[in-house]
N, C-alpha and C. Protein backbone atom coordinates (compact mmCIF):
# COMPACT_ATOMS: atom_id res chain seq x y z
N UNK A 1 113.59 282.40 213.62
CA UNK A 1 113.23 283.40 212.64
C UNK A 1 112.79 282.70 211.36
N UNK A 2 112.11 283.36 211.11
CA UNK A 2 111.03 282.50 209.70
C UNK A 2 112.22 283.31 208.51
N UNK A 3 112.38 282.31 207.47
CA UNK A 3 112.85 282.05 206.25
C UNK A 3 111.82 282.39 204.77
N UNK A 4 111.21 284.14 204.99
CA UNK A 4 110.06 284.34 204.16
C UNK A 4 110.94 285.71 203.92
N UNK A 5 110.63 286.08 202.65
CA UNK A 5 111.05 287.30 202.28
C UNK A 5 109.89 288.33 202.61
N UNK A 6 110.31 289.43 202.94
CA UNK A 6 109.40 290.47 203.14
C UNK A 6 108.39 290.92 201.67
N UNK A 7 109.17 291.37 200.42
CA UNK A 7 108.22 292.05 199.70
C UNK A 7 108.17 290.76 198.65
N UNK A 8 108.53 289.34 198.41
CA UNK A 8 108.19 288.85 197.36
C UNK A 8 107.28 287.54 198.10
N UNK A 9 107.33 287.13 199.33
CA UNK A 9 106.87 286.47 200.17
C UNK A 9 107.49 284.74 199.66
N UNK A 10 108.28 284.76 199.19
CA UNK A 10 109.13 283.46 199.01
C UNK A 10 109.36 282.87 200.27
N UNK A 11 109.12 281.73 200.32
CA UNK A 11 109.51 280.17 201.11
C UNK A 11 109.83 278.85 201.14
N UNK A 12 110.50 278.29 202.09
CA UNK A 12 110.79 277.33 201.49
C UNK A 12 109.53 276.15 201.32
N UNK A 13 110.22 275.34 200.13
CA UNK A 13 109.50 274.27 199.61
C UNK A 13 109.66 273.00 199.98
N UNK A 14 109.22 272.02 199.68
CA UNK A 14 109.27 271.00 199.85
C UNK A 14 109.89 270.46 198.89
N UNK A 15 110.27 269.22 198.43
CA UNK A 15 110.93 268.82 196.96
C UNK A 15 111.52 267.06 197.40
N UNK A 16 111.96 266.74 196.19
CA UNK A 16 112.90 265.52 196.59
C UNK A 16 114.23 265.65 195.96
N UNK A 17 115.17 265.15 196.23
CA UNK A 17 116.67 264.67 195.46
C UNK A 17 116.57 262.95 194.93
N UNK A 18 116.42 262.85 193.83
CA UNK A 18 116.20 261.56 193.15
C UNK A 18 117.85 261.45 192.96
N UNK A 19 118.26 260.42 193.05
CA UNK A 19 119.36 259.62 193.37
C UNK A 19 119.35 258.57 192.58
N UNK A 20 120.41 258.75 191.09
CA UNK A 20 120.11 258.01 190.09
C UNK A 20 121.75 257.27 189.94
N UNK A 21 121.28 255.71 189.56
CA UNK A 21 122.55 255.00 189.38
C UNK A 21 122.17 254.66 187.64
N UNK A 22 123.98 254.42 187.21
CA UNK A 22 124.42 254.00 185.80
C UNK A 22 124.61 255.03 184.44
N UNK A 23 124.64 254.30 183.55
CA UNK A 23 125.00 255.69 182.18
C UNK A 23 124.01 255.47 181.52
N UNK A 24 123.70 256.76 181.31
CA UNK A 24 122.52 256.56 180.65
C UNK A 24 122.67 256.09 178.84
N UNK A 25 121.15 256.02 178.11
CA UNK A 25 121.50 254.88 176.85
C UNK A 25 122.23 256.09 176.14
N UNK A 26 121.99 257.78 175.69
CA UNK A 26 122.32 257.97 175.08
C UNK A 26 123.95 258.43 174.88
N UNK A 27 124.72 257.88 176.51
CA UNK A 27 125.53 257.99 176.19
C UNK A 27 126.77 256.62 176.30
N UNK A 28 125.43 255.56 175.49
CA UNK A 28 126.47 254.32 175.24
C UNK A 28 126.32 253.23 176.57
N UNK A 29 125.33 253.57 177.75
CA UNK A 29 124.92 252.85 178.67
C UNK A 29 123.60 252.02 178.59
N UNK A 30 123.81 251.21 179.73
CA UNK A 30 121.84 250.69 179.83
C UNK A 30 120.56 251.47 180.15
N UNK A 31 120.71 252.25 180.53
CA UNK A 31 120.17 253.63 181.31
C UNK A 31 120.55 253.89 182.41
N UNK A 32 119.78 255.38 183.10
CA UNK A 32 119.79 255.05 184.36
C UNK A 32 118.53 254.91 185.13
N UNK A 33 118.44 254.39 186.37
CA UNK A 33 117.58 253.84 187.15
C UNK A 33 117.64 254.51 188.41
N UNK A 34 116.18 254.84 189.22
CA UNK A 34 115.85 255.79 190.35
C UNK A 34 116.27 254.61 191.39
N UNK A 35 117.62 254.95 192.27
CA UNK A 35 117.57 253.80 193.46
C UNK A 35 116.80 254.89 194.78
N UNK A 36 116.94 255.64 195.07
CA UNK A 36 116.76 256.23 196.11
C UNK A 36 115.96 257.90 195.92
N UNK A 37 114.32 258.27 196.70
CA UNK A 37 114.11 259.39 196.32
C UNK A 37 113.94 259.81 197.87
N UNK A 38 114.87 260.45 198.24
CA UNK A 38 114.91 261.55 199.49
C UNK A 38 114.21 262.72 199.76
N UNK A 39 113.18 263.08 200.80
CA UNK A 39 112.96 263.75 200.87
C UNK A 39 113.61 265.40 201.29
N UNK A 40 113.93 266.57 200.79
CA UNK A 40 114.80 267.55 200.78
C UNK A 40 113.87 269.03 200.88
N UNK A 41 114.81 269.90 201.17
CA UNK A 41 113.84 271.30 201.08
C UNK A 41 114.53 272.33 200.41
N UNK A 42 113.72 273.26 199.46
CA UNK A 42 114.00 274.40 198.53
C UNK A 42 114.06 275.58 199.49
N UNK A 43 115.54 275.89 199.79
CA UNK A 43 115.77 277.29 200.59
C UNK A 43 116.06 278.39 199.69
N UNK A 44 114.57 280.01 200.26
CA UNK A 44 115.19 281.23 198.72
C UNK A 44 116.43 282.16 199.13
N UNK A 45 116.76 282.16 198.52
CA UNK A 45 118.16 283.31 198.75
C UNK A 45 117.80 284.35 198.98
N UNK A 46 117.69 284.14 200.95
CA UNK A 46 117.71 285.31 201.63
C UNK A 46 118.59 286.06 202.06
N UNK A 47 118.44 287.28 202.28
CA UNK A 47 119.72 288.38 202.77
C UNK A 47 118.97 289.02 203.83
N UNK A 48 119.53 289.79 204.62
CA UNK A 48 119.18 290.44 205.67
C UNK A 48 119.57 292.13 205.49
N UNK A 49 119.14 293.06 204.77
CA UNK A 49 119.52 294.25 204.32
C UNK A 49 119.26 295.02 204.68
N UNK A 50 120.12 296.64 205.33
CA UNK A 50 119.31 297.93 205.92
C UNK A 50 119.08 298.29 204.34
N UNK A 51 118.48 299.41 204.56
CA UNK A 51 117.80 299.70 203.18
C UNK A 51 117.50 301.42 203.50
N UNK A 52 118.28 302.34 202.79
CA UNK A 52 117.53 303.84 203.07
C UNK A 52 116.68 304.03 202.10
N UNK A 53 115.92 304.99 203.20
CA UNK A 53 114.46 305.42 202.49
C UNK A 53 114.73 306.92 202.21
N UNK A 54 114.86 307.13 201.65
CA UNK A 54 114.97 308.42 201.40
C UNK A 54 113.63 309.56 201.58
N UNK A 55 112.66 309.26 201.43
CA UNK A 55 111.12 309.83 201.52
C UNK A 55 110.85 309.83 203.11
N UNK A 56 111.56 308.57 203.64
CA UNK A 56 111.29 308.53 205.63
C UNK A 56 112.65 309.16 206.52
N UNK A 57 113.89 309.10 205.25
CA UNK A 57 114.79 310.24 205.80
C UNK A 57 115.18 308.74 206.81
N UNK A 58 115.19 307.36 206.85
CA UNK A 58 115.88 306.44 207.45
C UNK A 58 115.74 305.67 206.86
N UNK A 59 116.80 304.03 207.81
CA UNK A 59 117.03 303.16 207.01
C UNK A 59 115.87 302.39 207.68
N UNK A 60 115.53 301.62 206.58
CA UNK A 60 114.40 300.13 206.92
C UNK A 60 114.86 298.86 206.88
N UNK A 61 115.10 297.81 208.15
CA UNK A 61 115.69 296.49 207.79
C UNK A 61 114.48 295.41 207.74
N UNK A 62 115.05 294.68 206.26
CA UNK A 62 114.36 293.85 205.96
C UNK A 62 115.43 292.98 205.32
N UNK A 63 114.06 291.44 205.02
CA UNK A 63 114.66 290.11 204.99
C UNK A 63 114.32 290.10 203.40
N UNK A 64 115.20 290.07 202.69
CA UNK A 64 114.64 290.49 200.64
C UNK A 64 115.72 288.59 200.31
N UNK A 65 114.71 288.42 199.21
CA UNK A 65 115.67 287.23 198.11
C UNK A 65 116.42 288.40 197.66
N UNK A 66 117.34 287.69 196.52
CA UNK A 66 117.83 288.20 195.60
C UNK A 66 117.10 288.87 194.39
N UNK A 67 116.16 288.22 194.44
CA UNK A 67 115.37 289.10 193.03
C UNK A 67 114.22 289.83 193.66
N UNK A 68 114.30 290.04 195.29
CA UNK A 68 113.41 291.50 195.69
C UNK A 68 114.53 292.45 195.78
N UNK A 69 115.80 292.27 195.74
CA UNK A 69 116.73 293.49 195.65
C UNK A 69 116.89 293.99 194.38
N UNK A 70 116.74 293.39 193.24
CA UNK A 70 116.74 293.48 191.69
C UNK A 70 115.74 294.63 192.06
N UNK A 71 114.58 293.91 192.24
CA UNK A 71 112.89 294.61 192.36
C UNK A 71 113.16 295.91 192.93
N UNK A 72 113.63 296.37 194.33
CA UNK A 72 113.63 297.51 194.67
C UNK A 72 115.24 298.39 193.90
N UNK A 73 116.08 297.77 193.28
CA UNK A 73 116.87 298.97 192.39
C UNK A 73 115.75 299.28 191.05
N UNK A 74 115.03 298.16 190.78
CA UNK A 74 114.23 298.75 189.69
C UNK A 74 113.70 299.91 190.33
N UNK A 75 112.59 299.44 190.90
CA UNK A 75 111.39 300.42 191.20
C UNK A 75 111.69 301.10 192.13
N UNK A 76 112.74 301.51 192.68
CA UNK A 76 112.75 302.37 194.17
C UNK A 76 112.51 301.57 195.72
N UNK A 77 113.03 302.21 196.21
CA UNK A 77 112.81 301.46 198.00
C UNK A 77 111.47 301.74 198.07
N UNK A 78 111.10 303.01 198.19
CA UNK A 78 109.94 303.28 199.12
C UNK A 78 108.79 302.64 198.25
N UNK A 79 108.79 303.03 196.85
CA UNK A 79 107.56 301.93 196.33
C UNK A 79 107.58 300.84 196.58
N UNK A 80 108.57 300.01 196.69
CA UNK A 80 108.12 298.97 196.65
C UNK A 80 108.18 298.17 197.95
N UNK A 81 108.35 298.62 199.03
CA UNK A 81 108.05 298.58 200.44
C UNK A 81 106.79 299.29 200.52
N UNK A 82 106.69 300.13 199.94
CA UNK A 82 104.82 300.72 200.32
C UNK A 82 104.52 299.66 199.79
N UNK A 83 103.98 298.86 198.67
CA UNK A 83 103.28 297.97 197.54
C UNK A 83 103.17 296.36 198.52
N UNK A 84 104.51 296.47 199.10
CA UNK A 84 104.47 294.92 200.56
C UNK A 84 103.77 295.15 201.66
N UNK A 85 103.97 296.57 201.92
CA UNK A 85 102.84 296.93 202.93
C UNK A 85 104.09 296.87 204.71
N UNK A 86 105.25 297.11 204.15
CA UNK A 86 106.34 297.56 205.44
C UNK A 86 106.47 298.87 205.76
N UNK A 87 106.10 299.67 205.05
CA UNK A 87 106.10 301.29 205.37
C UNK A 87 104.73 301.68 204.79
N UNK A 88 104.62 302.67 206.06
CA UNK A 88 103.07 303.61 205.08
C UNK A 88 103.30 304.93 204.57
């Protein structure tokens, strides 16, 4: 199963974890220095949510981040599942 949100279309990224040794100067050290840059991946905070529609009189399951659930208490379910294009 793909790791994409339905109405904000978030995925994951690519990225690195830089892996830094020593103290740095401003706090009384030599600095610090990059020993190791790993390659890593940006996962979005997905949920798996039924969702009622009130206008279709049922529930709709979809895959939302956290800030497409913000999005649909703002604006309503059904707008903003019509606007993603999951309900007509």
């Amino acid at each position: 199963m793909s790791r994409i949100c339905d109405i904000t279309g978030a995925k994951p990224i690519r990225g690195n974890k830089i892996h830094r040794r020593g103290l740095a100067k401003k706090k009384g050290g030599i600095g610090q220095h990059v020993t190791a840059i790993t390659p890593r991946y940006f996962l979005p905070n997905l949920r798996t949510k039924r969702i009622w529609v009130p206008e279709l009189n049922k529930f709709v399951t979809v895959k939302l981040t956290a800030r497409a659930m913000k999005t649909i208490n703002k604006n309503g379910a059904y707008s903003t599942l019509k606007k993603a294009g999951i309900v007509a």
